[in-house]
PDB file of N, CA and C in Angstrom:
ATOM      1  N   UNK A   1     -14.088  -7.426   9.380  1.00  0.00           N
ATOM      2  CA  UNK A   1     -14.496  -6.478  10.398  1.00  0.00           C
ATOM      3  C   UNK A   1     -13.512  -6.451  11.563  1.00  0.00           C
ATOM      4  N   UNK A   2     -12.816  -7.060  11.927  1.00  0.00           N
ATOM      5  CA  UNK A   2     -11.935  -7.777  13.023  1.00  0.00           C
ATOM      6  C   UNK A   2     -10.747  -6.880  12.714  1.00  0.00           C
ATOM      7  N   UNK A   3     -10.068  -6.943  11.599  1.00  0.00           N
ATOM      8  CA  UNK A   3      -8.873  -5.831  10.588  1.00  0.00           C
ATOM      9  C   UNK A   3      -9.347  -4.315  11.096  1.00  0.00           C
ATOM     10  N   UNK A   4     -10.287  -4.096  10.835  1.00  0.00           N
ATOM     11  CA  UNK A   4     -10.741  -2.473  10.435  1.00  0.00           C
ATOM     12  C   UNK A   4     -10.924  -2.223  11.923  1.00  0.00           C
ATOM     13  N   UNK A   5     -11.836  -3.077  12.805  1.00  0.00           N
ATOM     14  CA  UNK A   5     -11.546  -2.776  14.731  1.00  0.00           C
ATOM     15  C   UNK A   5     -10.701  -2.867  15.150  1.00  0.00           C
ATOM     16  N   UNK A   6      -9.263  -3.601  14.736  1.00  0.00           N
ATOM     17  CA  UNK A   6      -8.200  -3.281  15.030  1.00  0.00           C
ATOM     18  C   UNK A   6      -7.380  -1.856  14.445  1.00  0.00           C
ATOM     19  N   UNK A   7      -7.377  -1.716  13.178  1.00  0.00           N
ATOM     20  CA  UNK A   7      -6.935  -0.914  12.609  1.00  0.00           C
ATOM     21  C   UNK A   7      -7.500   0.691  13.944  1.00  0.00           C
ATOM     22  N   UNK A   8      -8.631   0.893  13.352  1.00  0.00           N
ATOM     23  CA  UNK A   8      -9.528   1.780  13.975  1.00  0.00           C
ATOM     24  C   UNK A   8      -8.853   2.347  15.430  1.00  0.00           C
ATOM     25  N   UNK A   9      -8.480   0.925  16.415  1.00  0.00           N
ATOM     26  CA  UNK A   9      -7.831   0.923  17.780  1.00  0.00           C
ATOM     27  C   UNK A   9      -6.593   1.379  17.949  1.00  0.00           C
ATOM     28  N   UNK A  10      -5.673   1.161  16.987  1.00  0.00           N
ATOM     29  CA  UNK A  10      -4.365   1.217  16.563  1.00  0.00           C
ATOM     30  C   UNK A  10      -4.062   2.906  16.214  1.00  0.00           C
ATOM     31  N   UNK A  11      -5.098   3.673  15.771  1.00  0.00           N
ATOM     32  CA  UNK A  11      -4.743   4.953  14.990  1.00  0.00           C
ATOM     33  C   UNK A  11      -5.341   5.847  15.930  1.00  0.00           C
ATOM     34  N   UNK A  12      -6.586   5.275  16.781  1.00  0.00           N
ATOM     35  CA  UNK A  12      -7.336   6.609  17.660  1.00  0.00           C
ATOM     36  C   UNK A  12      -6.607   7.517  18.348  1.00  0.00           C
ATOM     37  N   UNK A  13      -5.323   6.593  18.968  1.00  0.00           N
ATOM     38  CA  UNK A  13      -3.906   7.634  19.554  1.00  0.00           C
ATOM     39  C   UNK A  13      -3.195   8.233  18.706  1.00  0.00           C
ATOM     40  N   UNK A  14      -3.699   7.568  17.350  1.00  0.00           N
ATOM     41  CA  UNK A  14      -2.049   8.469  16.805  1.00  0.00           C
ATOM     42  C   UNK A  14      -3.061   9.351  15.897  1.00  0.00           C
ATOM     43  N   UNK A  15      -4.095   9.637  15.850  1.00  0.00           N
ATOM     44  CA  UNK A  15      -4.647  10.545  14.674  1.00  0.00           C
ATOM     45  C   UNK A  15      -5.774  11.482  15.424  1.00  0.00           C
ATOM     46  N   UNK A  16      -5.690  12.895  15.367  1.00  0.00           N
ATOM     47  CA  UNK A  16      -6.587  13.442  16.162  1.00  0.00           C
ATOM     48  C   UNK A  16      -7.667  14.197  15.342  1.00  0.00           C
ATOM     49  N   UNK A  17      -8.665  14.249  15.501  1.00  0.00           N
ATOM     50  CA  UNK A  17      -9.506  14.021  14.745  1.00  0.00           C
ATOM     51  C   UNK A  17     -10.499  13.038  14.250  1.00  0.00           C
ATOM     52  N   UNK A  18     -11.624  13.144  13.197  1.00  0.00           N
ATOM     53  CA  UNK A  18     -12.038  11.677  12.757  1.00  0.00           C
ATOM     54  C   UNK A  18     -11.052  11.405  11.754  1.00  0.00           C
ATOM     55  N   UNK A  19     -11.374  10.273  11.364  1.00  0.00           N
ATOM     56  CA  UNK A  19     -10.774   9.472  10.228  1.00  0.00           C
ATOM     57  C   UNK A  19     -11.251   8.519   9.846  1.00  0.00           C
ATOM     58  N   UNK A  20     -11.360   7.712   8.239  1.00  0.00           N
ATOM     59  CA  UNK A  20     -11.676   7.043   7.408  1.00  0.00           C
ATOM     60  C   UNK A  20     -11.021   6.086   7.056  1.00  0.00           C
ATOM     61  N   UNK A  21     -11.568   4.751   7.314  1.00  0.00           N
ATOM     62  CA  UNK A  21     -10.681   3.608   6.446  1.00  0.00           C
ATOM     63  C   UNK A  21     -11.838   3.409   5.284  1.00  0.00           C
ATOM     64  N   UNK A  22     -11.150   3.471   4.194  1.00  0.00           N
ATOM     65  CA  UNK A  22     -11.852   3.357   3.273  1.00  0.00           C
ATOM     66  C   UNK A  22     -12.001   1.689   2.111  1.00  0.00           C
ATOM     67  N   UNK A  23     -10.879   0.745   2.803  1.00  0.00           N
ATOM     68  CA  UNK A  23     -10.902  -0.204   2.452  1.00  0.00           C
ATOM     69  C   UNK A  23      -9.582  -1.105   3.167  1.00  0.00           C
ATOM     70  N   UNK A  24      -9.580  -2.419   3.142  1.00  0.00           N
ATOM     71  CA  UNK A  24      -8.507  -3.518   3.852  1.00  0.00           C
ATOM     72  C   UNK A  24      -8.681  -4.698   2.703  1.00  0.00           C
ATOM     73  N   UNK A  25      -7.202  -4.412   2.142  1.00  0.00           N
ATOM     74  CA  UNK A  25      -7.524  -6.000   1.306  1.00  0.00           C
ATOM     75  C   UNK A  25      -6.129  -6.835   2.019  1.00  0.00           C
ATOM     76  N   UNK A  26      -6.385  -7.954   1.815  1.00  0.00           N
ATOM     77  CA  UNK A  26      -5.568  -9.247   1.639  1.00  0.00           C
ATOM     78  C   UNK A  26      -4.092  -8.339   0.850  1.00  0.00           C
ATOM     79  N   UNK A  27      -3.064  -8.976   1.551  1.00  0.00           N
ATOM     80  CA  UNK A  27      -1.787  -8.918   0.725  1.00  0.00           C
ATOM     81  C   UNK A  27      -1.221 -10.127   0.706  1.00  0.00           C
ATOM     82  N   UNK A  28      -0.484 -10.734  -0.631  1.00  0.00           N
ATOM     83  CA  UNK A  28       0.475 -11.601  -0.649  1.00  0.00           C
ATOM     84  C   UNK A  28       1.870 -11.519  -0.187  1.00  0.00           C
ATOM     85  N   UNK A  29       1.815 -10.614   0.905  1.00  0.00           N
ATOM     86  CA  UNK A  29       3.103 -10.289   1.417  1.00  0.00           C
ATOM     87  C   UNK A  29       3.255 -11.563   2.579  1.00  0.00           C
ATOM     88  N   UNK A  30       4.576 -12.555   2.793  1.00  0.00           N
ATOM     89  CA  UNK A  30       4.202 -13.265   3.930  1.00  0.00           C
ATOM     90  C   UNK A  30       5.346 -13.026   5.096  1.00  0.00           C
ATOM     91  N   UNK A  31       6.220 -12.130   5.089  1.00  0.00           N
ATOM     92  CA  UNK A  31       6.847 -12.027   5.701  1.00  0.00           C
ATOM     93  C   UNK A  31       7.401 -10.808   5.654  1.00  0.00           C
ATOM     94  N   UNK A  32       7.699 -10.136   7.189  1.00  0.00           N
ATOM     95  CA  UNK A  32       7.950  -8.528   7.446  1.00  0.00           C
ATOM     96  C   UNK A  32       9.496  -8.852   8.321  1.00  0.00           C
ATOM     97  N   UNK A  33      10.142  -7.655   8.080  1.00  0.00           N
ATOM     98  CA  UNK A  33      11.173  -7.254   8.620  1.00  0.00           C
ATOM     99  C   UNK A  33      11.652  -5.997   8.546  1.00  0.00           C
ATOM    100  N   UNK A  34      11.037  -5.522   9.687  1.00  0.00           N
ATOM    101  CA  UNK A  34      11.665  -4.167  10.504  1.00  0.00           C
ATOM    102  C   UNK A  34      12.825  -3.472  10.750  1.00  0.00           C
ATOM    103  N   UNK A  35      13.624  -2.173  10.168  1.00  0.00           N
ATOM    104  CA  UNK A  35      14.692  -2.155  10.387  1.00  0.00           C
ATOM    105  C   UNK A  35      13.916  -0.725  11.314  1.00  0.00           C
ATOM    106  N   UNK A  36      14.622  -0.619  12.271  1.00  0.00           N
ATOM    107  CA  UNK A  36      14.705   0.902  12.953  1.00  0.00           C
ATOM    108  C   UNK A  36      14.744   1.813  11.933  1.00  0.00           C
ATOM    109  N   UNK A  37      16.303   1.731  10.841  1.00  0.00           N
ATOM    110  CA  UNK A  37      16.775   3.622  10.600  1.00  0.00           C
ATOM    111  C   UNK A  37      16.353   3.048   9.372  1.00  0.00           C
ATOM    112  N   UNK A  38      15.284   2.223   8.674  1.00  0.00           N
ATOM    113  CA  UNK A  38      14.595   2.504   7.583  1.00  0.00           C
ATOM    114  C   UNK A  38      13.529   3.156   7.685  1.00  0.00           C
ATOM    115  N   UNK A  39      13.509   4.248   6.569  1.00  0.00           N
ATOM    116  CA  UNK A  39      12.325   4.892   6.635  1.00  0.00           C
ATOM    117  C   UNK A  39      11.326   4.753   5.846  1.00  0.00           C
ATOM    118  N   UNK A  40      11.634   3.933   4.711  1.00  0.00           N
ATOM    119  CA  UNK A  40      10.803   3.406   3.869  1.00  0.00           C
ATOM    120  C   UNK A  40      10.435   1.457   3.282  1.00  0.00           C
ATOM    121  N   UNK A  41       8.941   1.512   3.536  1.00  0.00           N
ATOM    122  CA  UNK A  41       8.945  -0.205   2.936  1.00  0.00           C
ATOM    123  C   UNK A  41       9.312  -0.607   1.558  1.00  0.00           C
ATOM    124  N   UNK A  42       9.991  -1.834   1.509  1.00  0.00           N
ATOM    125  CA  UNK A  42       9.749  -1.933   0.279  1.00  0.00           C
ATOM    126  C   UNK A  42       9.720  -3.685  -0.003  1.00  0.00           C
ATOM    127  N   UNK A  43       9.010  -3.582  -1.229  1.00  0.00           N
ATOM    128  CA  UNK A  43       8.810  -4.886  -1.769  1.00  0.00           C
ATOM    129  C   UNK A  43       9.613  -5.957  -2.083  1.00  0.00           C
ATOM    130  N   UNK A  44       9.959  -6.778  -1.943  1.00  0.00           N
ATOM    131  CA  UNK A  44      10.746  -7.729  -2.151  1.00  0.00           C
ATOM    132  C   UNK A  44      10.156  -8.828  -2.867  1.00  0.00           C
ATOM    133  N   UNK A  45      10.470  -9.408  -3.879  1.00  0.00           N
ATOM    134  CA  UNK A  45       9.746 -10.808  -4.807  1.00  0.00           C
ATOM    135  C   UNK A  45      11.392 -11.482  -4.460  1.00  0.00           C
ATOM    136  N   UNK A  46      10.725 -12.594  -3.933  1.00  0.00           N
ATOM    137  CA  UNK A  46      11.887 -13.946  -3.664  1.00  0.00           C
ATOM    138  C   UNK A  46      11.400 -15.231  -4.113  1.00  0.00           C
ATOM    139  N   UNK A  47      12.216 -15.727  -4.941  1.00  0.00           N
ATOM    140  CA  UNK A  47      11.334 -17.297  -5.958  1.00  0.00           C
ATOM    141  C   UNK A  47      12.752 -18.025  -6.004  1.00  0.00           C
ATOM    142  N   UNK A  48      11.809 -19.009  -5.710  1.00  0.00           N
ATOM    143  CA  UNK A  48      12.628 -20.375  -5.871  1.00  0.00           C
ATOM    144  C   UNK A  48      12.095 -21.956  -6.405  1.00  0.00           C
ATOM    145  N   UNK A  49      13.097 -22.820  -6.643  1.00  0.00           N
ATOM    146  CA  UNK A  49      12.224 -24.157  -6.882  1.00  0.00           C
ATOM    147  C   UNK A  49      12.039 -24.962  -6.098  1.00  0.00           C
ATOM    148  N   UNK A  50      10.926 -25.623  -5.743  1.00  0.00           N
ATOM    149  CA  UNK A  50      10.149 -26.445  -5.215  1.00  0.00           C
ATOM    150  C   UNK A  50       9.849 -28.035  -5.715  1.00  0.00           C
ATOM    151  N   UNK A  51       9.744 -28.966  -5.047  1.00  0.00           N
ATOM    152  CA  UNK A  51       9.185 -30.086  -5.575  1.00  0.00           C
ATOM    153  C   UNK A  51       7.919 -30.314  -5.366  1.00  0.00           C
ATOM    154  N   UNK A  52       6.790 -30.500  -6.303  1.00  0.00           N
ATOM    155  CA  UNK A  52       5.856 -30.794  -5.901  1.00  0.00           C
ATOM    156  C   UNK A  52       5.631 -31.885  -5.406  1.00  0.00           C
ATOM    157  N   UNK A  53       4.960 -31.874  -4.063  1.00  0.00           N
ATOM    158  CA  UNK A  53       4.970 -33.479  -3.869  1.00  0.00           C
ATOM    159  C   UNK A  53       4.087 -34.798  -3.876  1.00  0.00           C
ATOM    160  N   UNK A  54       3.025 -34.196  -4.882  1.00  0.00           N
ATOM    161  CA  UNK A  54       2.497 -34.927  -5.474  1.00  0.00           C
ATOM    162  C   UNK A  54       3.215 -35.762  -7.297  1.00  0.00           C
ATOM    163  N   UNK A  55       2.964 -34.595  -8.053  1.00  0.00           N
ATOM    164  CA  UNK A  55       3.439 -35.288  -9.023  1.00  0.00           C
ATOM    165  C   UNK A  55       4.981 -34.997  -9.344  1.00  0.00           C
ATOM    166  N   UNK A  56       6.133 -34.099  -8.273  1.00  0.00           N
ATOM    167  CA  UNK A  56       7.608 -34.734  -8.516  1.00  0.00           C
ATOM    168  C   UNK A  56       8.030 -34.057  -9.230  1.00  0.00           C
ATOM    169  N   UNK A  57       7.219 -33.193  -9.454  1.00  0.00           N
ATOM    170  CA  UNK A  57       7.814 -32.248 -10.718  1.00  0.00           C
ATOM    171  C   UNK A  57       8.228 -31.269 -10.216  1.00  0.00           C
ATOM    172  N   UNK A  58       9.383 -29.907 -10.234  1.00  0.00           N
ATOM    173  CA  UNK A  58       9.908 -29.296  -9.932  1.00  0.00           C
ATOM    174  C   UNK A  58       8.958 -27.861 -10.220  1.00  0.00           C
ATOM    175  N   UNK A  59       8.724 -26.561  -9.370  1.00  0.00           N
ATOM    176  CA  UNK A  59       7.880 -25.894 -10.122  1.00  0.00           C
ATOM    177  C   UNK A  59       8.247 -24.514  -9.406  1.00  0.00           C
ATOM    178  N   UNK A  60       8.395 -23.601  -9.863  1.00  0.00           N
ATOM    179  CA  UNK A  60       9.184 -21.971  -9.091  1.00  0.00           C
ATOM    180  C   UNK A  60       8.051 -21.241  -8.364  1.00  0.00           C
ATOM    181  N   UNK A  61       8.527 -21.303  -6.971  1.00  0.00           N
ATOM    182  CA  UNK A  61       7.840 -20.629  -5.902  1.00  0.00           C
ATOM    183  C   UNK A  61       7.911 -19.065  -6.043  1.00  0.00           C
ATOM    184  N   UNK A  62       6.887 -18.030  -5.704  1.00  0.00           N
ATOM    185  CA  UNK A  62       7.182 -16.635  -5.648  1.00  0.00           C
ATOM    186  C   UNK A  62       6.636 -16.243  -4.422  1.00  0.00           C
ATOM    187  N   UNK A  63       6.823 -15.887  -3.868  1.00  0.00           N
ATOM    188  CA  UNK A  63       6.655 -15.013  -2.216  1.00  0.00           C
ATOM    189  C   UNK A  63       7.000 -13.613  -2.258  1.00  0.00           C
ATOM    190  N   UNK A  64       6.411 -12.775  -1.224  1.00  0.00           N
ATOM    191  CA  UNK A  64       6.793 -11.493  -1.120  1.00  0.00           C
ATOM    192  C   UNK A  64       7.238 -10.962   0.209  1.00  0.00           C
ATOM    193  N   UNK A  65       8.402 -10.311   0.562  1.00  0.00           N
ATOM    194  CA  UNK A  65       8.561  -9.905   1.574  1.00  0.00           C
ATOM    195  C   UNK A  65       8.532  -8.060   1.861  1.00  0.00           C
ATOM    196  N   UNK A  66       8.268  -7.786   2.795  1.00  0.00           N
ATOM    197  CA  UNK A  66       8.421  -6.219   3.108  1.00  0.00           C
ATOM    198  C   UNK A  66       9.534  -6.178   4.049  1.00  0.00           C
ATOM    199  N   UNK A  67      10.519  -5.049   3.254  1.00  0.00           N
ATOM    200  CA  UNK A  67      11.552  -4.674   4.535  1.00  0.00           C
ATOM    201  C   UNK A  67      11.462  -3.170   4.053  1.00  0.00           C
ATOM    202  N   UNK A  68      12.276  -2.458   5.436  1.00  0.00           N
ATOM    203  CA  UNK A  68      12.159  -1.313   5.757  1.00  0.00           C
ATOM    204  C   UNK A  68      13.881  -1.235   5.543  1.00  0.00           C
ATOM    205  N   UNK A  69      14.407   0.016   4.639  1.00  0.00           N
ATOM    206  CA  UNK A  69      15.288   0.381   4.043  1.00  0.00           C
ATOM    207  C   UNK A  69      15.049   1.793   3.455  1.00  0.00           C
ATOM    208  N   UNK A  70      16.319   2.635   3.232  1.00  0.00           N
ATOM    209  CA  UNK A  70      16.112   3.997   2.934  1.00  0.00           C
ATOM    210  C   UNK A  70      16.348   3.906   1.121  1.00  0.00           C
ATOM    211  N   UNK A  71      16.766   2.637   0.836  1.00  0.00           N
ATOM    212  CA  UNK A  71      17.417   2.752  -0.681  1.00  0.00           C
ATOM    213  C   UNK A  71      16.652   1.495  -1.026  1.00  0.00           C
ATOM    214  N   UNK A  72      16.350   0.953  -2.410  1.00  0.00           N
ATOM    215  CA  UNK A  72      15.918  -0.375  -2.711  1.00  0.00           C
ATOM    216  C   UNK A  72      17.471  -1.335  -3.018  1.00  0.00           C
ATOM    217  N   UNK A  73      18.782  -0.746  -3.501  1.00  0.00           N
ATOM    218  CA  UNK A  73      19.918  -1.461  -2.855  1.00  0.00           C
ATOM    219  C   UNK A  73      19.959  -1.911  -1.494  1.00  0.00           C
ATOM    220  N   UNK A  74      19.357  -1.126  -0.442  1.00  0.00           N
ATOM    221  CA  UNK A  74      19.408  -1.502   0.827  1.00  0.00           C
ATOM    222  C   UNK A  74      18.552  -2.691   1.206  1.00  0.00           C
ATOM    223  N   UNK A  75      17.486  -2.673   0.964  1.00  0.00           N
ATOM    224  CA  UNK A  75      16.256  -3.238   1.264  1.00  0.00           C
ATOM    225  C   UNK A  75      16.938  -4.366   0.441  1.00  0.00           C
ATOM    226  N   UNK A  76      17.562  -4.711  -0.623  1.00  0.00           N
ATOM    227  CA  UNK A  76      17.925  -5.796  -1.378  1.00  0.00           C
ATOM    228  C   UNK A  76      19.153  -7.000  -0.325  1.00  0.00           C
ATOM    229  N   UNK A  77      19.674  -5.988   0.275  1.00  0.00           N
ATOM    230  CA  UNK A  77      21.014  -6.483   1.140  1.00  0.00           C
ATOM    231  C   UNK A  77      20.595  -6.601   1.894  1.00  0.00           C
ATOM    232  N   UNK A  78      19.447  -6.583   2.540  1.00  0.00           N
ATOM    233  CA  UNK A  78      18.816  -6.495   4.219  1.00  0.00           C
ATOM    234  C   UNK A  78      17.661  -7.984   4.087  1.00  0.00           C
ATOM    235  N   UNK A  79      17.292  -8.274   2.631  1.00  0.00           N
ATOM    236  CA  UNK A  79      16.287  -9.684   2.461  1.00  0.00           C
ATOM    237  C   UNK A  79      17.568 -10.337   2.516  1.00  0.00           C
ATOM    238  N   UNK A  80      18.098 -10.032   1.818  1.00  0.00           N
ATOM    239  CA  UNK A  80      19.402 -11.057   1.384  1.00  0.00           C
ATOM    240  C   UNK A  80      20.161 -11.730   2.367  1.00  0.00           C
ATOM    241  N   UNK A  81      20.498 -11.342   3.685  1.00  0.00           N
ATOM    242  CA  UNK A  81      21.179 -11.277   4.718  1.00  0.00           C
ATOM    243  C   UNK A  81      19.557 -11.925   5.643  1.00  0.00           C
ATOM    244  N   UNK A  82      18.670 -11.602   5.887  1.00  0.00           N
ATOM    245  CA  UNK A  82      17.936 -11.977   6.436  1.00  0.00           C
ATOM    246  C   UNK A  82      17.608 -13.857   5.796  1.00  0.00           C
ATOM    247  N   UNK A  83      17.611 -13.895   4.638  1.00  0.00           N
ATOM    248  CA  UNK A  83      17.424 -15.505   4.143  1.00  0.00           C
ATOM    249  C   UNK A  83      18.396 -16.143   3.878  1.00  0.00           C
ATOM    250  N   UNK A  84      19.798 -15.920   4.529  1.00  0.00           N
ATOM    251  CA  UNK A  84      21.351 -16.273   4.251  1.00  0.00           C
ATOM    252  C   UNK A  84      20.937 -17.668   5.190  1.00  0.00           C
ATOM    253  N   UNK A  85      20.063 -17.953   5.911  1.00  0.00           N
ATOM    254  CA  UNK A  85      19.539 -19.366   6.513  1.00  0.00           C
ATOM    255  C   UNK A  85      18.897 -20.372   5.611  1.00  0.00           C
ATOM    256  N   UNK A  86      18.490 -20.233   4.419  1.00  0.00           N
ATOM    257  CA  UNK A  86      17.853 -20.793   3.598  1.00  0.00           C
ATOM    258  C   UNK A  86      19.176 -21.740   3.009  1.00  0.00           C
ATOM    259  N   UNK A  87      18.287 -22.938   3.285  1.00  0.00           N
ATOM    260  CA  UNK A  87      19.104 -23.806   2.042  1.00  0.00           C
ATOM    261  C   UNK A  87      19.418 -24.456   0.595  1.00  0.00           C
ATOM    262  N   UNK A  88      18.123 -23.881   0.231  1.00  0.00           N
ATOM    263  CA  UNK A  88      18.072 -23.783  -1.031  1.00  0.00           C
ATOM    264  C   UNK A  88      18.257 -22.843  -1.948  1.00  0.00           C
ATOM    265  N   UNK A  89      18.841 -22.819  -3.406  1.00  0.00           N
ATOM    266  CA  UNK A  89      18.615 -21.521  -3.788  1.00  0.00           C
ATOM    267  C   UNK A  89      17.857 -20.950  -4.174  1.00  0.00           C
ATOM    268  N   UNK A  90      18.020 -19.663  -3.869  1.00  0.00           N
ATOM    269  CA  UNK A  90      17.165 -18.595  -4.256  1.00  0.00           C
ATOM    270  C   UNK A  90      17.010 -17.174  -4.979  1.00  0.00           C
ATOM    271  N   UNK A  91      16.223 -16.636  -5.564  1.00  0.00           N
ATOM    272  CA  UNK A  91      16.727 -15.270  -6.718  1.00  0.00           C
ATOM    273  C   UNK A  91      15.605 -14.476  -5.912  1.00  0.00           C
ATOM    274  N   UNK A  92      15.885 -13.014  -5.971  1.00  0.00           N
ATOM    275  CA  UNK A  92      15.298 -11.962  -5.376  1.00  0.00           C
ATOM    276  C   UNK A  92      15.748 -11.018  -6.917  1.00  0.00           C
ATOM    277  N   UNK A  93      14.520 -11.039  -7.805  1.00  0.00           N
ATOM    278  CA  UNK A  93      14.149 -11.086  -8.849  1.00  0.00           C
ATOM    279  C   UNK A  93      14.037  -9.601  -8.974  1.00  0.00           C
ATOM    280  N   UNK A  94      12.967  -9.087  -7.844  1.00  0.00           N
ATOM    281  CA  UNK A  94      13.254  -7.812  -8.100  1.00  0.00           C
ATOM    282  C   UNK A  94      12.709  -6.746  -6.544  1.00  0.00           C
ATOM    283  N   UNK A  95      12.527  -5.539  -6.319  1.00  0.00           N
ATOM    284  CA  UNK A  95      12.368  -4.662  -4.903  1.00  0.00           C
ATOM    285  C   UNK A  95      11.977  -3.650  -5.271  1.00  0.00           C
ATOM    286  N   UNK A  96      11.206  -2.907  -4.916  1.00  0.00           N
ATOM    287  CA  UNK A  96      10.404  -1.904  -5.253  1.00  0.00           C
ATOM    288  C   UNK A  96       9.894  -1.050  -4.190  1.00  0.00           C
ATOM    289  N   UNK A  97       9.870   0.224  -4.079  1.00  0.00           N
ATOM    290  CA  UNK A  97       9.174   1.112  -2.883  1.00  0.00           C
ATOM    291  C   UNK A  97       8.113   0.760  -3.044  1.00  0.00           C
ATOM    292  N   UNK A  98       7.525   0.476  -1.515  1.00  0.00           N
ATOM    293  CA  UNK A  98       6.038   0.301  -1.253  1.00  0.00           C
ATOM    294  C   UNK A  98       5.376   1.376  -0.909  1.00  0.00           C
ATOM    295  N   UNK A  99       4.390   1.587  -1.582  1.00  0.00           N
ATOM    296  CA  UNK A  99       3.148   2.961  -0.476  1.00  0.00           C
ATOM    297  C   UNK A  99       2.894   2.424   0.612  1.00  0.00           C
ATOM    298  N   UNK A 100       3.057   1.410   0.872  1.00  0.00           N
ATOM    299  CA  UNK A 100       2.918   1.183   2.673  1.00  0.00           C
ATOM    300  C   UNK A 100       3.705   2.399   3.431  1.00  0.00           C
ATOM    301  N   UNK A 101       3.126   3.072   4.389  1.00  0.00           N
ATOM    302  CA  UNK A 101       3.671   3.626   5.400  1.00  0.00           C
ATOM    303  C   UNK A 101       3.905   3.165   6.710  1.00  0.00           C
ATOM    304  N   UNK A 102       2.954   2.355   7.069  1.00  0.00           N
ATOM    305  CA  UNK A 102       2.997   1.698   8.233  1.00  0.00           C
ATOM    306  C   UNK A 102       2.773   0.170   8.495  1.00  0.00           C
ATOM    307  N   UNK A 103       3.328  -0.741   9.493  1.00  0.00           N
ATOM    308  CA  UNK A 103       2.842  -1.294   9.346  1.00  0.00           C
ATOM    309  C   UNK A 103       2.238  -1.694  11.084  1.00  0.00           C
ATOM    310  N   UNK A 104       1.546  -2.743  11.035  1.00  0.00           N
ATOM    311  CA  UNK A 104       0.787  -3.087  12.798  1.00  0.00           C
ATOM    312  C   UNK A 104       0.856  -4.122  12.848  1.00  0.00           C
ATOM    313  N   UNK A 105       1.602  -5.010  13.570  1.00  0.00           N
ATOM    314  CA  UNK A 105       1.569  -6.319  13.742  1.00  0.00           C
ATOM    315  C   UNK A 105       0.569  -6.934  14.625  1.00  0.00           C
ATOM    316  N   UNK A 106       0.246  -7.552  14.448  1.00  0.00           N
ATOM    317  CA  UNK A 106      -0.843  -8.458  15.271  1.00  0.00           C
ATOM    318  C   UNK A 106      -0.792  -8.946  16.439  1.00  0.00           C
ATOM    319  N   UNK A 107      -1.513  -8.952  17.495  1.00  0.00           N
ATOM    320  CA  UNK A 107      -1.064  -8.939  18.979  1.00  0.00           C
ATOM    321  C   UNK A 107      -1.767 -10.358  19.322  1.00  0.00           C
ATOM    322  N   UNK A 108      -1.223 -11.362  19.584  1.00  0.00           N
ATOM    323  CA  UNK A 108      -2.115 -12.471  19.988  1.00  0.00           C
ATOM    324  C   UNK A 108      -2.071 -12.658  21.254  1.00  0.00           C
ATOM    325  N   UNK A 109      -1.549 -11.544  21.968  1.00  0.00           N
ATOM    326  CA  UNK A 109      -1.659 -11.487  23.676  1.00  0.00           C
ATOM    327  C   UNK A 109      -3.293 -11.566  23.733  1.00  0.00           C
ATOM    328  N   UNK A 110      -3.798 -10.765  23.166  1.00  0.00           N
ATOM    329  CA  UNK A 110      -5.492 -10.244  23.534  1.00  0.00           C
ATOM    330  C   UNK A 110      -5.987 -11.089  23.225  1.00  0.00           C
ATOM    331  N   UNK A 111      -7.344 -11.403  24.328  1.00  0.00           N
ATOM    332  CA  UNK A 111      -8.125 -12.375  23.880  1.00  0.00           C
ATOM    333  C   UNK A 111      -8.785 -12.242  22.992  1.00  0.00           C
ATOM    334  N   UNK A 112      -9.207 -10.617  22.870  1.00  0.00           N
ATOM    335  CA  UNK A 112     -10.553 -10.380  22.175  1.00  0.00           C
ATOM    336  C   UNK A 112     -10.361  -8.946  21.608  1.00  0.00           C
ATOM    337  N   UNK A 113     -10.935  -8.791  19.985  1.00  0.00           N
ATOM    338  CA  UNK A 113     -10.532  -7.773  19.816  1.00  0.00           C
ATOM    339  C   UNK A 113     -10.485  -6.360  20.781  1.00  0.00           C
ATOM    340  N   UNK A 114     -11.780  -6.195  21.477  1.00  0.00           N
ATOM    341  CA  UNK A 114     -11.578  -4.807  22.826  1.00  0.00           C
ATOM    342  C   UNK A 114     -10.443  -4.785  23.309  1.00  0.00           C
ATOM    343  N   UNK A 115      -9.561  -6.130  23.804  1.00  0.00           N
ATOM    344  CA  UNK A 115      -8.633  -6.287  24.746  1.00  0.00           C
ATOM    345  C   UNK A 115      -7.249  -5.377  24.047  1.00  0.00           C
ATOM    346  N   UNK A 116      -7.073  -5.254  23.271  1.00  0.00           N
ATOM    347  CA  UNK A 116      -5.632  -4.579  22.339  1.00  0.00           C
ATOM    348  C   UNK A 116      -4.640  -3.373  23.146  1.00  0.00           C
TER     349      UNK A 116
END
């Protein structure tokens, strides 16, 4: 409920008229990166190996990132360059246009959802 009162807060300026959210799920996306002159999101799958550190065994991580790019070559060179800090290696397996259009980042200035 907290998602959808934000959401709701977020669009009343930008949409005139009523409007419908018709659902909010969970994404396994864990990390965003914004380009200005992209106009489109897109998916990013980035996997790598891990040690477990319980039983020691080695085991391939998958994560998802969203970047904003006009090409999925672009969006490929723009994760790529963004995790050039990583020290381990890593494969970016594959990138894909997202139907995401927008996205809203989360404001932890506000105390309370009203406050936004």
């Amino acid at each position: 409920t907290e998602a959808e009162t934000r959401i709701y807060k977020e669009l009343e300026n930008q949409i005139s008229g009523e409007f419908l959210i018709k659902g909010i799920t969970k994404s396994n996306v864990t990390e965003v990166y914004p380009y200005e002159d992209g106009d489109k999101w897109h998916k990013v799958k980035l996997s790598y190996m891990d040690v477990d550190p319980e039983s020691g065994k080695e085991k391939k991580v998958t994560s998802y990132m969203l970047v904003t790019a006009n090409t999925p070559k672009e969006a490929y060179e723009r994760a790529e360059s963004e995790l050039k800090e990583m020290v381990i290696p890593f494969g970016l397996p594959s990138v894909s246009e997202s139907p995401i259009v927008d996205v809203f980042f989360y404001n932890a200035d506000a105390s309370s959802v009203g406050e936004n």
